[in-house]
N, C-alpha and C. Protein backbone atom coordinates (compact mmCIF):
# COMPACT_ATOMS: atom_id res chain seq x y z
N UNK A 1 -13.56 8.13 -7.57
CA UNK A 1 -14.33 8.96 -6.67
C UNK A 1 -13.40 9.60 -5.63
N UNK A 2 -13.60 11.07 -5.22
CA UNK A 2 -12.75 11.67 -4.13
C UNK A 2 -13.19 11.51 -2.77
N UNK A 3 -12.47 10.92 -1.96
CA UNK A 3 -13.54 10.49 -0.82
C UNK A 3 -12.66 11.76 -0.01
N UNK A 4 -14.02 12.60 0.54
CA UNK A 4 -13.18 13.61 1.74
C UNK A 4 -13.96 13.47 3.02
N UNK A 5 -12.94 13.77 3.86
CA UNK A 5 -12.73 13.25 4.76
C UNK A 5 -13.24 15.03 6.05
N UNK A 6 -13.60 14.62 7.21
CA UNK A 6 -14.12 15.64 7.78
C UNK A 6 -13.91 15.79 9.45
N UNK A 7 -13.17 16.90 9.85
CA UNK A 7 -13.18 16.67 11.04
C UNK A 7 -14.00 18.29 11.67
N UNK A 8 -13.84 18.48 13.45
CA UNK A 8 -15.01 19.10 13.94
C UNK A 8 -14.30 20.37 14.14
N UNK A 9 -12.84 20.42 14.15
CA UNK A 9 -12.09 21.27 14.70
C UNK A 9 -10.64 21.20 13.60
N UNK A 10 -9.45 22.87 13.96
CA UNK A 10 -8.25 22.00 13.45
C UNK A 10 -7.77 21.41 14.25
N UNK A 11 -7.96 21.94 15.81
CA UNK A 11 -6.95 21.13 16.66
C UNK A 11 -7.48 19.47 16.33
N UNK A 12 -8.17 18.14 16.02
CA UNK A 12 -8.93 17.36 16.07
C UNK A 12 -7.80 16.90 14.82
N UNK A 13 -8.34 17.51 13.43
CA UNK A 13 -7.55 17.83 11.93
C UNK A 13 -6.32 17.30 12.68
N UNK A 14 -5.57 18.06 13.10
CA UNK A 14 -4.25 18.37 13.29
C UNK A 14 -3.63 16.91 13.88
N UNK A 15 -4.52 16.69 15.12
CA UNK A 15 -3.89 15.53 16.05
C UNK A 15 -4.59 14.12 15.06
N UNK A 16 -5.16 14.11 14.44
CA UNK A 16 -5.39 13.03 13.49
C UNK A 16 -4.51 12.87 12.33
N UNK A 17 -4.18 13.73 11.90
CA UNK A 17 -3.09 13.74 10.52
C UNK A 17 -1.56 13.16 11.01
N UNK A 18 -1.22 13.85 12.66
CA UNK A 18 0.07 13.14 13.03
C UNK A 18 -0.07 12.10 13.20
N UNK A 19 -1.47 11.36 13.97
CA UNK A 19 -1.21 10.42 14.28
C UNK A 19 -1.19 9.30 13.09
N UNK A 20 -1.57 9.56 11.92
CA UNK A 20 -1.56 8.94 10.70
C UNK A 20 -0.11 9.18 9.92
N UNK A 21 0.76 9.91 10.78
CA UNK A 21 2.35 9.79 9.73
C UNK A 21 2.32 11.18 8.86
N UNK A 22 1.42 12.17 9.19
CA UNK A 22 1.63 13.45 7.86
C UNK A 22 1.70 14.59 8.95
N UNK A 23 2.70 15.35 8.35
CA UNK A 23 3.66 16.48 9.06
C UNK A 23 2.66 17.78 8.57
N UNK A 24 1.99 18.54 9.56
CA UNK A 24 0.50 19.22 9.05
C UNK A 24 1.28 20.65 8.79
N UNK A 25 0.99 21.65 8.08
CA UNK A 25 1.60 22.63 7.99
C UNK A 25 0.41 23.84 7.41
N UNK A 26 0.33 24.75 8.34
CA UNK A 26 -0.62 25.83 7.94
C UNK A 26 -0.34 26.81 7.03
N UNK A 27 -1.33 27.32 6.20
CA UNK A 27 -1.08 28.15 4.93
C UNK A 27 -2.38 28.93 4.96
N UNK A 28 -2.19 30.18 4.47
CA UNK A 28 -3.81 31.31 3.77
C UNK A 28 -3.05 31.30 2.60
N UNK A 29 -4.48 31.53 1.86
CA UNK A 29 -4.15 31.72 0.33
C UNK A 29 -5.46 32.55 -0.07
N UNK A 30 -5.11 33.87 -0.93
CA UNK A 30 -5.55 34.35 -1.38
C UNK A 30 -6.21 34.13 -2.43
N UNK A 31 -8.00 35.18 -2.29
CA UNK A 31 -8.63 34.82 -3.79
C UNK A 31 -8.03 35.02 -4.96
N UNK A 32 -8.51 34.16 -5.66
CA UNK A 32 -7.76 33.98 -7.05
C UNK A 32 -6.37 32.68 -7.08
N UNK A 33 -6.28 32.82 -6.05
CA UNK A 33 -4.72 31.64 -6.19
C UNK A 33 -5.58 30.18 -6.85
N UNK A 34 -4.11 29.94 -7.52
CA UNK A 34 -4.68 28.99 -8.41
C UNK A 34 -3.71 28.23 -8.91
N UNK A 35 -3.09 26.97 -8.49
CA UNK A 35 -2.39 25.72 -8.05
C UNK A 35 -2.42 24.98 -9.74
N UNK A 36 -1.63 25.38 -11.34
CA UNK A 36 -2.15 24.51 -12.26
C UNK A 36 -1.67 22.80 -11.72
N UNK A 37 -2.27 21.78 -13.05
CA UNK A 37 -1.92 20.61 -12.77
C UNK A 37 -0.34 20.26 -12.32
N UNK A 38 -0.20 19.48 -11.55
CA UNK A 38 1.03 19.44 -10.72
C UNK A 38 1.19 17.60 -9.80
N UNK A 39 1.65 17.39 -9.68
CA UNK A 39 2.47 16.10 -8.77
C UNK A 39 3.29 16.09 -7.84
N UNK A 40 2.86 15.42 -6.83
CA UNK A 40 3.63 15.16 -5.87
C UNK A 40 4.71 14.04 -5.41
N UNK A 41 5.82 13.80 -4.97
CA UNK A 41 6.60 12.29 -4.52
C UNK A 41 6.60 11.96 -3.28
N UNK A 42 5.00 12.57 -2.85
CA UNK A 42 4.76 11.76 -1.22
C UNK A 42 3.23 12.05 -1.85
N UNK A 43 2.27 11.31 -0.51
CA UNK A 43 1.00 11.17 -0.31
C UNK A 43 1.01 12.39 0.87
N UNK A 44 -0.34 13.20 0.87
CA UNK A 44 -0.22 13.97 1.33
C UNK A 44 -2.02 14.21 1.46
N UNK A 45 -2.11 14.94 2.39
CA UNK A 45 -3.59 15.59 3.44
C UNK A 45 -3.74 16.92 2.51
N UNK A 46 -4.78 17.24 1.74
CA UNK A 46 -5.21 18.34 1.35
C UNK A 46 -6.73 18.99 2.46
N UNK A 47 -6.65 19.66 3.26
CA UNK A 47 -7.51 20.29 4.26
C UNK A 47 -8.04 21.66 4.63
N UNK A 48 -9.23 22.05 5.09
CA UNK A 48 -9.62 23.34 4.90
C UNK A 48 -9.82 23.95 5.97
N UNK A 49 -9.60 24.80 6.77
CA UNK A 49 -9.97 25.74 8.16
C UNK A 49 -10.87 26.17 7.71
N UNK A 50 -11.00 27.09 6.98
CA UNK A 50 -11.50 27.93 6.49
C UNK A 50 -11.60 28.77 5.62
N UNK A 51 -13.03 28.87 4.38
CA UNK A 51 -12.90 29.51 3.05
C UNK A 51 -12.91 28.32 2.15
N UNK A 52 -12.86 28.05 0.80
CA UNK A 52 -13.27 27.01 0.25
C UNK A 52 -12.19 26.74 -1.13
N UNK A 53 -11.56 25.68 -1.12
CA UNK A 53 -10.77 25.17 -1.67
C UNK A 53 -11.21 24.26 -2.91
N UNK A 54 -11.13 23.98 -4.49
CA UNK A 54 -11.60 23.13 -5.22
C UNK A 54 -10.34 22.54 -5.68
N UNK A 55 -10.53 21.05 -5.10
CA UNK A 55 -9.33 20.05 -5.94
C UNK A 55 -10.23 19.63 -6.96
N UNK A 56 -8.96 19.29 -8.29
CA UNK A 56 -9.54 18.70 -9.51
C UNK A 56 -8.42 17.78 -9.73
N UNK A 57 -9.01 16.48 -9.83
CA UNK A 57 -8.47 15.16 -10.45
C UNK A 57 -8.78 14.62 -11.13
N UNK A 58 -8.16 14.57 -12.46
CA UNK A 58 -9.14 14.15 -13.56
C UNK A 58 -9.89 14.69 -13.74
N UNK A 59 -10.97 14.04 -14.34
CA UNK A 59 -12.04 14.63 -14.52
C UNK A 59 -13.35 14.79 -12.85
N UNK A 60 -12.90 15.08 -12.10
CA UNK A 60 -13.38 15.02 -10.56
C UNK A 60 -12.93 15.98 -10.28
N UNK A 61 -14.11 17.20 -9.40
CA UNK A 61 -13.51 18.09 -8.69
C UNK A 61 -14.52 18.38 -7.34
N UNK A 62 -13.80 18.52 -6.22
CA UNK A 62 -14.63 18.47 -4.91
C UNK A 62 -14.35 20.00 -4.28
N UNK A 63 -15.20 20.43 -3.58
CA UNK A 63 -14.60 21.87 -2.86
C UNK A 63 -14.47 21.59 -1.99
N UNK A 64 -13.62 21.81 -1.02
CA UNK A 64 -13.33 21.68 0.35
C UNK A 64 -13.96 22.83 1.50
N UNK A 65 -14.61 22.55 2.05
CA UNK A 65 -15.24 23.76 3.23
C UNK A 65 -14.35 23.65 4.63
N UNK A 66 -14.24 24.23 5.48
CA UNK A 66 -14.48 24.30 6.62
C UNK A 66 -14.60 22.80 7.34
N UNK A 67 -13.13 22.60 7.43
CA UNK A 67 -13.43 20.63 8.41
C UNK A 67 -12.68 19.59 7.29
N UNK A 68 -12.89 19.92 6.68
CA UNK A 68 -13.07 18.82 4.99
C UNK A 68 -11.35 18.64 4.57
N UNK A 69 -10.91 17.74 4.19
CA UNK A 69 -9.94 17.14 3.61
C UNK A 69 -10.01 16.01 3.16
N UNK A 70 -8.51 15.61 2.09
CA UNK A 70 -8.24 14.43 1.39
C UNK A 70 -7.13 14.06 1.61
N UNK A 71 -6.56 13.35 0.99
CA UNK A 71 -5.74 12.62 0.74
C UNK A 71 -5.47 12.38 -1.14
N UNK A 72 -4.41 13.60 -0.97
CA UNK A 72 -3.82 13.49 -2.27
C UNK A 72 -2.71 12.18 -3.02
N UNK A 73 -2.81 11.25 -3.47
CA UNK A 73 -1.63 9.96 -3.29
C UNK A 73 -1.02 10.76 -4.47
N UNK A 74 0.77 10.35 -4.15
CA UNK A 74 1.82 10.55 -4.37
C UNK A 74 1.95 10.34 -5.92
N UNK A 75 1.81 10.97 -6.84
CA UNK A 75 2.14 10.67 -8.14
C UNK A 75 0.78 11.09 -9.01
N UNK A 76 0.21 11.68 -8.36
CA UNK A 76 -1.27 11.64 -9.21
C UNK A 76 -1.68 13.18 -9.68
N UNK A 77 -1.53 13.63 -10.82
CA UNK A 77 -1.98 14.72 -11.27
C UNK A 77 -3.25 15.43 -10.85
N UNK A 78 -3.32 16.96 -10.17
CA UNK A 78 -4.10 17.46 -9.87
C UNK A 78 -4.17 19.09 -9.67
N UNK A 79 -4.94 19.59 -9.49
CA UNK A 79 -4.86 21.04 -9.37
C UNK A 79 -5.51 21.43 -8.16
N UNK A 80 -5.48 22.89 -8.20
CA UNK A 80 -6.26 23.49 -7.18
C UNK A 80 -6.68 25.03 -6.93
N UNK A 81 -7.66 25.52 -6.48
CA UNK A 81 -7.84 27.02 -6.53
C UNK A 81 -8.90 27.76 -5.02
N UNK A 82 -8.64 28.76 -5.36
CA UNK A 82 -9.32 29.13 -4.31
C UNK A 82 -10.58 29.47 -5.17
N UNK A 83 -11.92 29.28 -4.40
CA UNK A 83 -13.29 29.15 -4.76
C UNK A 83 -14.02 30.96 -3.38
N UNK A 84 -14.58 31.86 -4.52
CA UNK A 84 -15.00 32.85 -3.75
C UNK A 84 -13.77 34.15 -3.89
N UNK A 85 -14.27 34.80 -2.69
CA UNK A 85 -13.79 35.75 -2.51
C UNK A 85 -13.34 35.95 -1.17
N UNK A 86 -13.45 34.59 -0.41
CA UNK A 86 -12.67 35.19 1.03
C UNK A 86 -11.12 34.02 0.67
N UNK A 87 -10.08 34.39 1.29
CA UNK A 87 -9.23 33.46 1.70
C UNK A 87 -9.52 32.44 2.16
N UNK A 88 -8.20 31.12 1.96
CA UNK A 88 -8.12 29.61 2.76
C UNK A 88 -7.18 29.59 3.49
N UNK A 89 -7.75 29.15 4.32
CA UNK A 89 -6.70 28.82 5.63
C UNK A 89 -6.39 27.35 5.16
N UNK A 90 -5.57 26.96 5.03
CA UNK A 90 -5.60 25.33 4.77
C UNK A 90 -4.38 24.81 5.66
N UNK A 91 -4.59 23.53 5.68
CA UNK A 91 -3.69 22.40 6.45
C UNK A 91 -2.80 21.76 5.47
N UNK A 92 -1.70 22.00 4.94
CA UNK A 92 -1.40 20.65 3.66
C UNK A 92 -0.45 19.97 4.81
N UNK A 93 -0.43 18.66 5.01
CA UNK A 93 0.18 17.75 5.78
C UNK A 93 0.66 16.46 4.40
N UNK A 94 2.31 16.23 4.22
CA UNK A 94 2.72 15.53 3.97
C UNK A 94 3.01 14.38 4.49
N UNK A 95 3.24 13.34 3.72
CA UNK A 95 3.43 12.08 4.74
C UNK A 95 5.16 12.20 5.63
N UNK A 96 5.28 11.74 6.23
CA UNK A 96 6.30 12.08 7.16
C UNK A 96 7.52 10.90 6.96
């Protein structure tokens, strides 16, 4: 199961991810972008400002809105895309 995680603000996002050890880093991504299956060698914060993001793991896929993030662990095959037609503002924060 993908458990995501939700905060009220980014500033909120932001000061919660440091204080958990992950180095937050802002990104837009255009409609259509589209992340195939891929791995990481850290654990890492997948998060949304704004516009809507779909991670797929396995057979599991969650959209991310506005507030919403995860926690991608380090080694685990997954993808990602932009959902719609507006841009994502997203947060990806690695572990530090």
């Amino acid at each position: 199961m993908i458990d995501v995680e939700h905060w009220n603000s980014e500033e909120e996002m932001i000061h919660n991810m440091r204080d958990r050890g992950f180095i937050p880093y802002r990104y837009t991504f255009s409609p259509g972008t589209y992340f195939p299956p891929h791995t990481h060698d850290h654990d890492k914060i997948a998060a949304v400002v704004s516009g809507e993001f779909r991670i797929i793991i396995g057979d599991e896929s969650v959209i991310l809105k506005a507030g919403d993030g995860m926690i991608v662990t380090e080694g685990v095959l997954h993808s990602a895309e932009v959902v719609g037609d507006q841009s994502v503002v997203s947060i990806d924060a690695p572990k530090g």
